[in-house]
C-alpha atoms as a PDB file:
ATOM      1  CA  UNK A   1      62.786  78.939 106.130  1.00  0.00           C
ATOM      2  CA  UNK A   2      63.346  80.708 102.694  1.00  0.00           C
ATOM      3  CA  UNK A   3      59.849  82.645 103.339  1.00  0.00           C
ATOM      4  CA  UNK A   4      61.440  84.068 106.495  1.00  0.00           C
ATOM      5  CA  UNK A   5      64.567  84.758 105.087  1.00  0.00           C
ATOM      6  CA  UNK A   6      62.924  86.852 102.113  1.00  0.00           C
ATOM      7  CA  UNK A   7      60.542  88.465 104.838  1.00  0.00           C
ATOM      8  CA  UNK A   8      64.003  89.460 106.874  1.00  0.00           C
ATOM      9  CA  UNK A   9      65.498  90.969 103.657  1.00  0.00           C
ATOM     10  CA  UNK A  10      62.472  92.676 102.451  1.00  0.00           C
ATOM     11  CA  UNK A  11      61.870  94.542 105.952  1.00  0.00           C
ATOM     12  CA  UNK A  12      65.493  95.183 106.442  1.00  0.00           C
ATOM     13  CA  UNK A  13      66.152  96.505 102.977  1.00  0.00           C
ATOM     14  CA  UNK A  14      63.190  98.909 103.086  1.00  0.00           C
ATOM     15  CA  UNK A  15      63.193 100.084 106.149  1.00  0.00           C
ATOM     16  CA  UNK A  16      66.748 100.818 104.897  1.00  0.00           C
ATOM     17  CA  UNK A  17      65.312 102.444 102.059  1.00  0.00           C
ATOM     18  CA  UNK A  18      63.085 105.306 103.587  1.00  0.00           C
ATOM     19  CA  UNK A  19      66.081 105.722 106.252  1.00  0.00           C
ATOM     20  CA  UNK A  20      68.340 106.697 103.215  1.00  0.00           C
ATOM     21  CA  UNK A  21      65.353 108.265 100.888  1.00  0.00           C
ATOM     22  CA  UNK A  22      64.440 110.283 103.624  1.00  0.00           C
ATOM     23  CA  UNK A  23      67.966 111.579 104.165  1.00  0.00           C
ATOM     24  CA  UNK A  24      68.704 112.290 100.580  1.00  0.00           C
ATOM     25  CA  UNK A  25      65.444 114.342 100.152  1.00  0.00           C
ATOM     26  CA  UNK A  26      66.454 116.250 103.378  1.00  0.00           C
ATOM     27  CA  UNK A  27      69.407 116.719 101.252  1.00  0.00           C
ATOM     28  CA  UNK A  28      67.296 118.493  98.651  1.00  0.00           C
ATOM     29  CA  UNK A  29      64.793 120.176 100.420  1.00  0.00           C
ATOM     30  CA  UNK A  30      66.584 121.313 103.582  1.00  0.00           C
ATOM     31  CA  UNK A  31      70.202 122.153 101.935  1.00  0.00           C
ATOM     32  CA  UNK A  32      71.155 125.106 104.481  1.00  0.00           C
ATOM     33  CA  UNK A  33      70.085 123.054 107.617  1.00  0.00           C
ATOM     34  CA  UNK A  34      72.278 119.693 106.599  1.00  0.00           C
ATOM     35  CA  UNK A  35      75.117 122.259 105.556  1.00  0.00           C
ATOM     36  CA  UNK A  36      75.425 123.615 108.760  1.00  0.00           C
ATOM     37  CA  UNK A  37      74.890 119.929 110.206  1.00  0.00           C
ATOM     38  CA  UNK A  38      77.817 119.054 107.620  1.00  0.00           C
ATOM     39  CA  UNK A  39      80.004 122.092 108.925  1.00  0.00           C
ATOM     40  CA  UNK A  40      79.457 120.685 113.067  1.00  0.00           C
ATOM     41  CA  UNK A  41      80.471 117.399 111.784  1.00  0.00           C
ATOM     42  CA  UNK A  42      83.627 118.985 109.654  1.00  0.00           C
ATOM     43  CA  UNK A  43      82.848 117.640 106.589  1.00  0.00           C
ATOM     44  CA  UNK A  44      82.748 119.892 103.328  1.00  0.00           C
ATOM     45  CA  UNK A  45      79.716 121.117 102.546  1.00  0.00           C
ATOM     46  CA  UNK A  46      79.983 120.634  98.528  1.00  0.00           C
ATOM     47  CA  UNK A  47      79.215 116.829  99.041  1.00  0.00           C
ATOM     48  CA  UNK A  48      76.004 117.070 100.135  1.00  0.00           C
ATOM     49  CA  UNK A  49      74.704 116.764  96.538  1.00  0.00           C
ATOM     50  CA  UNK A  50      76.871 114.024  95.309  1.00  0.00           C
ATOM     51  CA  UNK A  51      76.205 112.214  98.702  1.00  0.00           C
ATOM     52  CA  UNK A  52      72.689 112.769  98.088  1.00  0.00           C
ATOM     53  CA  UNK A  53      72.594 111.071  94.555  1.00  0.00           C
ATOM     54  CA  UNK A  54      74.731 108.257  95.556  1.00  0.00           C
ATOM     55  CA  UNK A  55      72.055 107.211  98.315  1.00  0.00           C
ATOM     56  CA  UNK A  56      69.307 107.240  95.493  1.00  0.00           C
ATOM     57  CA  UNK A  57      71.759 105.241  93.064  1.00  0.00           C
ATOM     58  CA  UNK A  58      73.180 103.171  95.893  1.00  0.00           C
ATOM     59  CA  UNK A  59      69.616 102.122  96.730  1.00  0.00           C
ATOM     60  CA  UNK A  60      68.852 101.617  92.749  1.00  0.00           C
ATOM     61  CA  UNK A  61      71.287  99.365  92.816  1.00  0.00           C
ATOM     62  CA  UNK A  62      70.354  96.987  95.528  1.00  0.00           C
ATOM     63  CA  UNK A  63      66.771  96.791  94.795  1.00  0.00           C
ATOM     64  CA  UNK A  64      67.096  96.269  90.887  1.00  0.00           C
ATOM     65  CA  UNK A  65      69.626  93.312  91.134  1.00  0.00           C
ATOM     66  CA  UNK A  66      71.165  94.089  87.874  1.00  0.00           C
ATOM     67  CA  UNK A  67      74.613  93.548  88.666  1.00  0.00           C
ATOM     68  CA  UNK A  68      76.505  91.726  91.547  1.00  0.00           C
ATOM     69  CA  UNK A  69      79.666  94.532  91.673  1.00  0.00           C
ATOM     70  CA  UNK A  70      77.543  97.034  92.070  1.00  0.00           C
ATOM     71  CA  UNK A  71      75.460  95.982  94.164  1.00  0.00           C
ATOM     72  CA  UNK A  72      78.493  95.599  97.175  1.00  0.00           C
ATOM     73  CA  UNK A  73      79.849  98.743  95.729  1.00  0.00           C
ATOM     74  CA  UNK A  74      76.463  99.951  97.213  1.00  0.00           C
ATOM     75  CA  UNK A  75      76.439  98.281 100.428  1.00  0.00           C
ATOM     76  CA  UNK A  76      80.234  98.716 100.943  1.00  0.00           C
ATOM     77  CA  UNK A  77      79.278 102.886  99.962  1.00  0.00           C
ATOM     78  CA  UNK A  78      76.179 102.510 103.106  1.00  0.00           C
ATOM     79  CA  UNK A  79      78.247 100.746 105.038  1.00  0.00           C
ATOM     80  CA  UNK A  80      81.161 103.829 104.813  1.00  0.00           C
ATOM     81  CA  UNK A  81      78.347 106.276 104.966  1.00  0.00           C
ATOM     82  CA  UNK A  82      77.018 105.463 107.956  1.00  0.00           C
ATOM     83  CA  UNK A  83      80.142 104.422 109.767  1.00  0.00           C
ATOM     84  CA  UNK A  84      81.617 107.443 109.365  1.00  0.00           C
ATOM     85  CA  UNK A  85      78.143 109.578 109.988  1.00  0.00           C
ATOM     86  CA  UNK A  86      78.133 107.653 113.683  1.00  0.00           C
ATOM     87  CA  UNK A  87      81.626 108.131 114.292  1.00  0.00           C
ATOM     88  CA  UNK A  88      81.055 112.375 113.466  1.00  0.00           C
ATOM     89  CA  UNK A  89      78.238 112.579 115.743  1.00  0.00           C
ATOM     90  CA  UNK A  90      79.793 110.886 118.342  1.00  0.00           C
ATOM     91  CA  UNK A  91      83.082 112.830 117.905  1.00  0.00           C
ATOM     92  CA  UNK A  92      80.874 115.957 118.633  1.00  0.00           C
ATOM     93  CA  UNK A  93      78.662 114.307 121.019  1.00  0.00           C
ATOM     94  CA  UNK A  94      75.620 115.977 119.939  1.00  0.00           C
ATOM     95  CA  UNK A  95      73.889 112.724 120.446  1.00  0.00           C
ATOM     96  CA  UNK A  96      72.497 112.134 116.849  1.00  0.00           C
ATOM     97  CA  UNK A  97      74.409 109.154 115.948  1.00  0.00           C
ATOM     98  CA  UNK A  98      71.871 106.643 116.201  1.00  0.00           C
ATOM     99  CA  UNK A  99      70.041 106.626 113.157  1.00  0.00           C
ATOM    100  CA  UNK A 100      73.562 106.189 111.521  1.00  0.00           C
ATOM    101  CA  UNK A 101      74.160 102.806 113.857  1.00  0.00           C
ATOM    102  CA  UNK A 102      70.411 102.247 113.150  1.00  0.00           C
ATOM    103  CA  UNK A 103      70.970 102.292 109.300  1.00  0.00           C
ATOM    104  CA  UNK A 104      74.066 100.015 109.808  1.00  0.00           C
ATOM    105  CA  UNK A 105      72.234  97.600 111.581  1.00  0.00           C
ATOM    106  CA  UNK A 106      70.136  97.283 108.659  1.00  0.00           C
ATOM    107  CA  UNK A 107      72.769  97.349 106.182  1.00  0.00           C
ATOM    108  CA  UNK A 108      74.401  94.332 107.799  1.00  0.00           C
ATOM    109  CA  UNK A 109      71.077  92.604 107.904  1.00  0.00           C
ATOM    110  CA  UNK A 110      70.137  93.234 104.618  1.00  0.00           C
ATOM    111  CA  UNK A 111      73.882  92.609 103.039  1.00  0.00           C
ATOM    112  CA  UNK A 112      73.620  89.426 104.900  1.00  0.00           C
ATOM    113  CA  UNK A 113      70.376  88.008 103.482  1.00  0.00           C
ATOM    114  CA  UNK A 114      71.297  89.296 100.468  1.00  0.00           C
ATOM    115  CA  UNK A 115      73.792  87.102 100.375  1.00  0.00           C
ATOM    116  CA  UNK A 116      71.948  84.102 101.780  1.00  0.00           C
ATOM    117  CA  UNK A 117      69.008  84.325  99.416  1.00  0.00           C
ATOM    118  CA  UNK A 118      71.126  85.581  95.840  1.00  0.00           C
ATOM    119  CA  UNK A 119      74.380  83.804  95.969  1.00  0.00           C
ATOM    120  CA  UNK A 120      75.027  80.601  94.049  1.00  0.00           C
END
């Protein structure tokens, strides 16, 4: 049962993982096409960046196990992320909001056998 548990974490976490490397990098690399996504959405544009280096840390955190705090600062930070990501896109109904419920789905399942498999 522990096997399977560690198996359901490991998928859950990295498929989490390229979801929110492979937004951060479009941070990066496609800055004018996310700012204009960010301006539909009505969010400022000047937190692209920081947004973009909190995924990386965010996702430093979780898979280096260094510290409990920060590691559900991290998930609680996803977890706001993406909530708020699915509730923009559907507020503008441009359709787009399912990789954000996507990448909550696999916040809760990793968050959850996080906790199963790493708490005392």
């Amino acid at each position: 049962m522990k096997k399977t548990n560690v198996w359901i974490y490991r998928i859950a976490t990295g498929i989490l993982t390229l979801l929110m490397t492979f937004s951060a990098v479009m941070y990066f690399a496609q800055y004018e096409m996310v700012s204009e996504t960010f301006s539909k959405l009505g969010f400022p544009t000047f937190i692209i960046y920081p947004l973009a280096i909190a995924k990386i840390l965010g996702l430093v955190a979780i898979w280096t196990n260094k510290s409990t705090t920060l590691k559900q600062w991290a998930y609680a930070g996803f977890t706001f992320n993406l909530l708020l990501a699915a509730g923009a896109h559907l507020n503008i109904s441009d359709g787009e909001h399912f990789p954000a419920i996507i990448g909550l789905v696999l916040v809760l399942v990793s968050y959850f056998y996080n906790r199963k498999l790493f708490s005392n």
